[in-house]
Protein backbone atom coordinates (compact mmCIF):
# COMPACT_ATOMS: atom_id res chain seq x y z
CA UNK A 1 160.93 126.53 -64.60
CA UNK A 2 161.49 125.99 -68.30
CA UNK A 3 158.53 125.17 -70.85
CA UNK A 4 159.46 123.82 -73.89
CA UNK A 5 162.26 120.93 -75.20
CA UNK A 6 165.71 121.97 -74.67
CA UNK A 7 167.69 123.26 -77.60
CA UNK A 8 170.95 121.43 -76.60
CA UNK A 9 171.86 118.61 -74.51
CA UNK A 10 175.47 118.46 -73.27
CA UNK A 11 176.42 115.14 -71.57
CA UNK A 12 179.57 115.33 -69.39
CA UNK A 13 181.38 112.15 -70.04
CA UNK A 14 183.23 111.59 -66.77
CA UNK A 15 185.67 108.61 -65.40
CA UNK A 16 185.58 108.75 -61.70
CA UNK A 17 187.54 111.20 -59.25
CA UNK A 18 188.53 113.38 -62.69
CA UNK A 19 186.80 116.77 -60.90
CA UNK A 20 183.20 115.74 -62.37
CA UNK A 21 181.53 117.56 -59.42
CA UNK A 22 183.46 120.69 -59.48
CA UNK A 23 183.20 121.00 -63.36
CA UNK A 24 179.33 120.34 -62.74
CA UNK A 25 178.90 123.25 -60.09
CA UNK A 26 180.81 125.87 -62.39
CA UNK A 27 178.64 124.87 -64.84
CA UNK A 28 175.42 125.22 -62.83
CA UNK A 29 176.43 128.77 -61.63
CA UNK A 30 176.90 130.01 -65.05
CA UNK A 31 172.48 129.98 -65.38
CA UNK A 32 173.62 129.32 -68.98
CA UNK A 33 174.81 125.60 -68.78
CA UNK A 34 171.87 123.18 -67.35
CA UNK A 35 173.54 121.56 -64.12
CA UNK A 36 175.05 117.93 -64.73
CA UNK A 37 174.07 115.45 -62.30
CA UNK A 38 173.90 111.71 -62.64
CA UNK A 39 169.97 111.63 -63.45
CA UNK A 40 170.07 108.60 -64.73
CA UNK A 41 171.23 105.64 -62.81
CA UNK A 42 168.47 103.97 -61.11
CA UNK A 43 168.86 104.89 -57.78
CA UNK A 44 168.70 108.54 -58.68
CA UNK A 45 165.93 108.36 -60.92
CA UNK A 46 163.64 106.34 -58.72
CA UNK A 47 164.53 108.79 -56.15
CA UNK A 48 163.79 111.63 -58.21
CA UNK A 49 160.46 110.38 -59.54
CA UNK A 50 159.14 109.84 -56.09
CA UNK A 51 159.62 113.17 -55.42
CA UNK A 52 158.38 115.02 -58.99
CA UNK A 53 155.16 114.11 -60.04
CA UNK A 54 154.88 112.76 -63.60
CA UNK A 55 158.88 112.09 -64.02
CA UNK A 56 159.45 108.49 -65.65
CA UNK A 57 161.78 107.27 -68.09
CA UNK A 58 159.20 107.79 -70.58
CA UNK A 59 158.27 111.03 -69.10
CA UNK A 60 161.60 113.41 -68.77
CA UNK A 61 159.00 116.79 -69.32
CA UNK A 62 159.02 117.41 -65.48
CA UNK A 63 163.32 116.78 -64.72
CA UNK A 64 164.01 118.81 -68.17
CA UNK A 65 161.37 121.54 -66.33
CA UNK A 66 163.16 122.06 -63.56
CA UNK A 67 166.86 121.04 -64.70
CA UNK A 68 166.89 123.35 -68.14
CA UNK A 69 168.20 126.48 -67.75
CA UNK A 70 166.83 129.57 -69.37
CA UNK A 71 168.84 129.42 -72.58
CA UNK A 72 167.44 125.52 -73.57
CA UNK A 73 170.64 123.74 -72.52
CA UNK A 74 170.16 120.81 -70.69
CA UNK A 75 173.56 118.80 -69.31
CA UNK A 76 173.77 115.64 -67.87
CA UNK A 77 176.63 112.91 -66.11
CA UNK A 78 176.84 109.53 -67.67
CA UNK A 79 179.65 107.07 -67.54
CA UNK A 80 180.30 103.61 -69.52
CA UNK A 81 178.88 102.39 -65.89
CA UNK A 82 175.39 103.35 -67.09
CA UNK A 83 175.10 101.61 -70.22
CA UNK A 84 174.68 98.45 -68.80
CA UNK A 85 170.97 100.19 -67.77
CA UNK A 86 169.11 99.35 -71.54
CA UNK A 87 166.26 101.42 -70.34
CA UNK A 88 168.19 104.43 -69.05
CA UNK A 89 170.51 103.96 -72.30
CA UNK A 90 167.67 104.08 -74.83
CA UNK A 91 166.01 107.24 -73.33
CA UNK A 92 169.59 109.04 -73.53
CA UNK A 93 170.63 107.78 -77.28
CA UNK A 94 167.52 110.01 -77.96
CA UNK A 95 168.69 113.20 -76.96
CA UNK A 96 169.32 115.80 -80.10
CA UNK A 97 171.16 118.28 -80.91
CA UNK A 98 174.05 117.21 -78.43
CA UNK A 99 177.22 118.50 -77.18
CA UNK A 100 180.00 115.98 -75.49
CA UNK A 101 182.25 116.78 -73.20
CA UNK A 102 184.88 114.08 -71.41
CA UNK A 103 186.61 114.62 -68.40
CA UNK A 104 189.55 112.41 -66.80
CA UNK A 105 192.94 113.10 -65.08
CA UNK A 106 196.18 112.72 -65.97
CA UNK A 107 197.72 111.66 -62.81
CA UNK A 108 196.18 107.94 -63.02
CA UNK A 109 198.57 107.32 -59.63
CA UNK A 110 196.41 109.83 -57.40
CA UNK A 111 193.68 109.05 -59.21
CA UNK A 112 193.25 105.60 -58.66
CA UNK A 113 194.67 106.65 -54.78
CA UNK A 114 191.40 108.86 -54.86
CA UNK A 115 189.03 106.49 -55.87
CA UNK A 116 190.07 103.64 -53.50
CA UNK A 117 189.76 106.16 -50.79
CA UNK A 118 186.42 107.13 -51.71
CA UNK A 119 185.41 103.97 -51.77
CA UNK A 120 186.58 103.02 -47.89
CA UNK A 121 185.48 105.62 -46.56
CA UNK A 122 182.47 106.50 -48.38
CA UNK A 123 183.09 109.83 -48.95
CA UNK A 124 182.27 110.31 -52.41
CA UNK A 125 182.08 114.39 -51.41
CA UNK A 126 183.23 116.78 -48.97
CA UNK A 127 180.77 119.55 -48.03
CA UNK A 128 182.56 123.04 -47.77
CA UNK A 129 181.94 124.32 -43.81
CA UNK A 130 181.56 120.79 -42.40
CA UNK A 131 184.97 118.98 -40.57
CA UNK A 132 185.65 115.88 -41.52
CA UNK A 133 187.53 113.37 -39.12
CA UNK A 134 188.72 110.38 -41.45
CA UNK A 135 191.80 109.00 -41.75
CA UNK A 136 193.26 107.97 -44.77
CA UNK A 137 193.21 104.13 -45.46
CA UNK A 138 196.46 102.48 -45.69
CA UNK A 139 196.49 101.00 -49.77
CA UNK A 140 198.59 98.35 -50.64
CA UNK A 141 200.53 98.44 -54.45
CA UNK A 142 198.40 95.36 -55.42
CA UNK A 143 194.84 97.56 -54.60
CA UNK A 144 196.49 100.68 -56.31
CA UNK A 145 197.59 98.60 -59.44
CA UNK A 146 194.17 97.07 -59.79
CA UNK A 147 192.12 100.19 -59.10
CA UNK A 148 194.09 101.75 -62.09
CA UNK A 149 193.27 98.64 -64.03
CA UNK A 150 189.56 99.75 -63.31
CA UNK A 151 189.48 102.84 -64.19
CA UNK A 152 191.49 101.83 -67.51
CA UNK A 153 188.65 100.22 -68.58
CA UNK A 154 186.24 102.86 -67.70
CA UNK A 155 188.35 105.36 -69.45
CA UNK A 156 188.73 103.63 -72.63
CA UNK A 157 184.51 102.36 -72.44
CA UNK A 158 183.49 105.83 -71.78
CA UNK A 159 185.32 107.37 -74.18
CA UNK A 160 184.28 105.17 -76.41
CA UNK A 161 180.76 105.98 -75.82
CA UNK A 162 181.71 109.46 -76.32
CA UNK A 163 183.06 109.04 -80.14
CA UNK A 164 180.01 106.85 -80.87
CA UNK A 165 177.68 109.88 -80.23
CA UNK A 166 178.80 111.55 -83.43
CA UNK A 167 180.53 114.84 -83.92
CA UNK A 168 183.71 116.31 -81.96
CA UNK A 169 184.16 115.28 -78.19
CA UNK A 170 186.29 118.15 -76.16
CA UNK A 171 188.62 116.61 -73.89
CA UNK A 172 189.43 118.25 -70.26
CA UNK A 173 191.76 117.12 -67.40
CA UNK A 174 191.02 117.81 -63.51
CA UNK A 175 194.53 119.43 -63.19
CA UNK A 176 193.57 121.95 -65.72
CA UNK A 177 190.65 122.39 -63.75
CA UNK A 178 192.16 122.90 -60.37
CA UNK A 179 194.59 124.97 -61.81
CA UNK A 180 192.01 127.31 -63.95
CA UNK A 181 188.76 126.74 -63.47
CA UNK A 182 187.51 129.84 -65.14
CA UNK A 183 189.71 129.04 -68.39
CA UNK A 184 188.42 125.59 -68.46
CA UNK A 185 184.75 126.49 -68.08
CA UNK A 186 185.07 129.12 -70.80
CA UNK A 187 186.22 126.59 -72.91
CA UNK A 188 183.69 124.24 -72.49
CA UNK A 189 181.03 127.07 -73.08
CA UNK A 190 182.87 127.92 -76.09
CA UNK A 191 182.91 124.78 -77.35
CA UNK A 192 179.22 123.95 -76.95
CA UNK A 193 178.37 127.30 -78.92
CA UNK A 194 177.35 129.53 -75.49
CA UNK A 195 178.24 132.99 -74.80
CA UNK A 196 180.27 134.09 -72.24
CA UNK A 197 180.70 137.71 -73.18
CA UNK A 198 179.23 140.04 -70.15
CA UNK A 199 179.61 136.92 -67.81
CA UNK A 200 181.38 136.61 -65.13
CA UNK A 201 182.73 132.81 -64.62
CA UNK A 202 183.18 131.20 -61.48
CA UNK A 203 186.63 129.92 -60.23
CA UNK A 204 185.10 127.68 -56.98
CA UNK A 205 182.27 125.14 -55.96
CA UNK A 206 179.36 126.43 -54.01
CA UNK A 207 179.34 123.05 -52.20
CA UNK A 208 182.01 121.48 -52.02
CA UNK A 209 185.67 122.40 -50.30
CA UNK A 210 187.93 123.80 -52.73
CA UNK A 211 190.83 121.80 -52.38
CA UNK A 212 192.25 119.54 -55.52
CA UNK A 213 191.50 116.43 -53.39
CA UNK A 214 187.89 117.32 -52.11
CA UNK A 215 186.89 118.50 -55.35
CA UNK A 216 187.23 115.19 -57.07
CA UNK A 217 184.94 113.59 -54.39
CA UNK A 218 181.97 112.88 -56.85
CA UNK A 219 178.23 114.68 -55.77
CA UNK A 220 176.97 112.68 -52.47
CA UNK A 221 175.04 114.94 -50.95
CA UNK A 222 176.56 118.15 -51.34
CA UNK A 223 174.12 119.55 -53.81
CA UNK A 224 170.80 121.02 -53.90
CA UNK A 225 168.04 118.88 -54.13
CA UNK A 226 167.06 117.74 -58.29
CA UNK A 227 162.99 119.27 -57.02
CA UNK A 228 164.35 122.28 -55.10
């Protein structure tokens, strides 16, 4: 566990099926980057706060414990979604020194494809070893056209929260990712001042399958545990 207040927070600004989860996990394997998760919105945190003793909005000592790595850097998800939460909201506008990072996709067709999917289905996440047996949903252009509407206005709402933090924001696409994970990562880690010399980066997900599609799925429950 970590003792102490972390050095550096780095909040991954995401909009959703932009490769979040994958970006997360690469970060997470690195020991050097925290591990993003969505901490924050109240279903999570209630969750998580059942489970660690002493966690509370007003109390983040025991998730910054066991969510810090080594090196002081805790990283977090949070989305224009979550600023509707004033309590959540407040407790995050605290966090200092920080580092932002915002994630999207460029190809808003399959992306708003991916999200209405997602959200038929329900599978926000597809673990790697386990067969899945879903077919796709038929979409009609009216559902598509909307859902890109949507995520418009996430886009331009997150990223808006992302300028209002103060200081540069780096900007990274999914198809980048897909393409070079290890390049991408670097450049995060670069850009939030962490070494990478001696390091070996990861190219894959631990968790989930490695396919472009798959790894846009969000986090479900494809991850360890916040108290393991």
């Amino acid at each position: 566990m970590f003792h102490g207040s972390p050095r550096l927070f780095v909040c991954l600004h995401f909009v959703p099926r932009s490769g979040s989860n994958l970006l997360a996990d690469l970060m997470r394997q690195t020991e050097r980057m925290g591990f993003p998760l969505e901490y924050f919105s109240p279903a999570n945190l209630a969750d998580l706060s059942a489970r660690i003793p002493g966690l509370s909005l007003s109390s983040l000592g025991p998730l910054f414990e066991r969510r810090t790595s080594p090196n002081g850097i805790f990283a977090y998800k949070w989305n224009s979604d979550f600023e509707g939460l004033a309590a959540e909201t407040e407790a995050v506008r605290t966090f200092a020194p920080k580092a932002n990072i915002f994630i999207d996709r460029r190809d808003r067709d399959a992306q708003a494809r991916s999200y209405l999917v997602a959200g038929r289905t329900g599978i926000w996440a597809r673990q790697n070893g386990v067969r899945y047996e879903v077919r796709e949903p038929d979409l009609s252009a009216r559902e598509l056209r909307e859902a890109k509407t949507r995520l418009a206005e996430l886009r331009a709402r997150t990223w808006a929260i992302a300028e209002a933090d103060g200081g540069q924001v780096l900007r990274v696409f999914a198809e980048d990712l897909f393409q070079q994970p290890a390049r991408v990562l670097g450049d995060v880690m670069r850009f939030c001042g962490i070494a990478t010399e001696g390091l070996v980066l990861p190219d894959r997900s631990m968790y989930t399958s490695s396919s472009a599609g798959a790894a846009t799925r969000g986090l479900g429950g494809s991850v360890p545990r916040v108290d393991a």
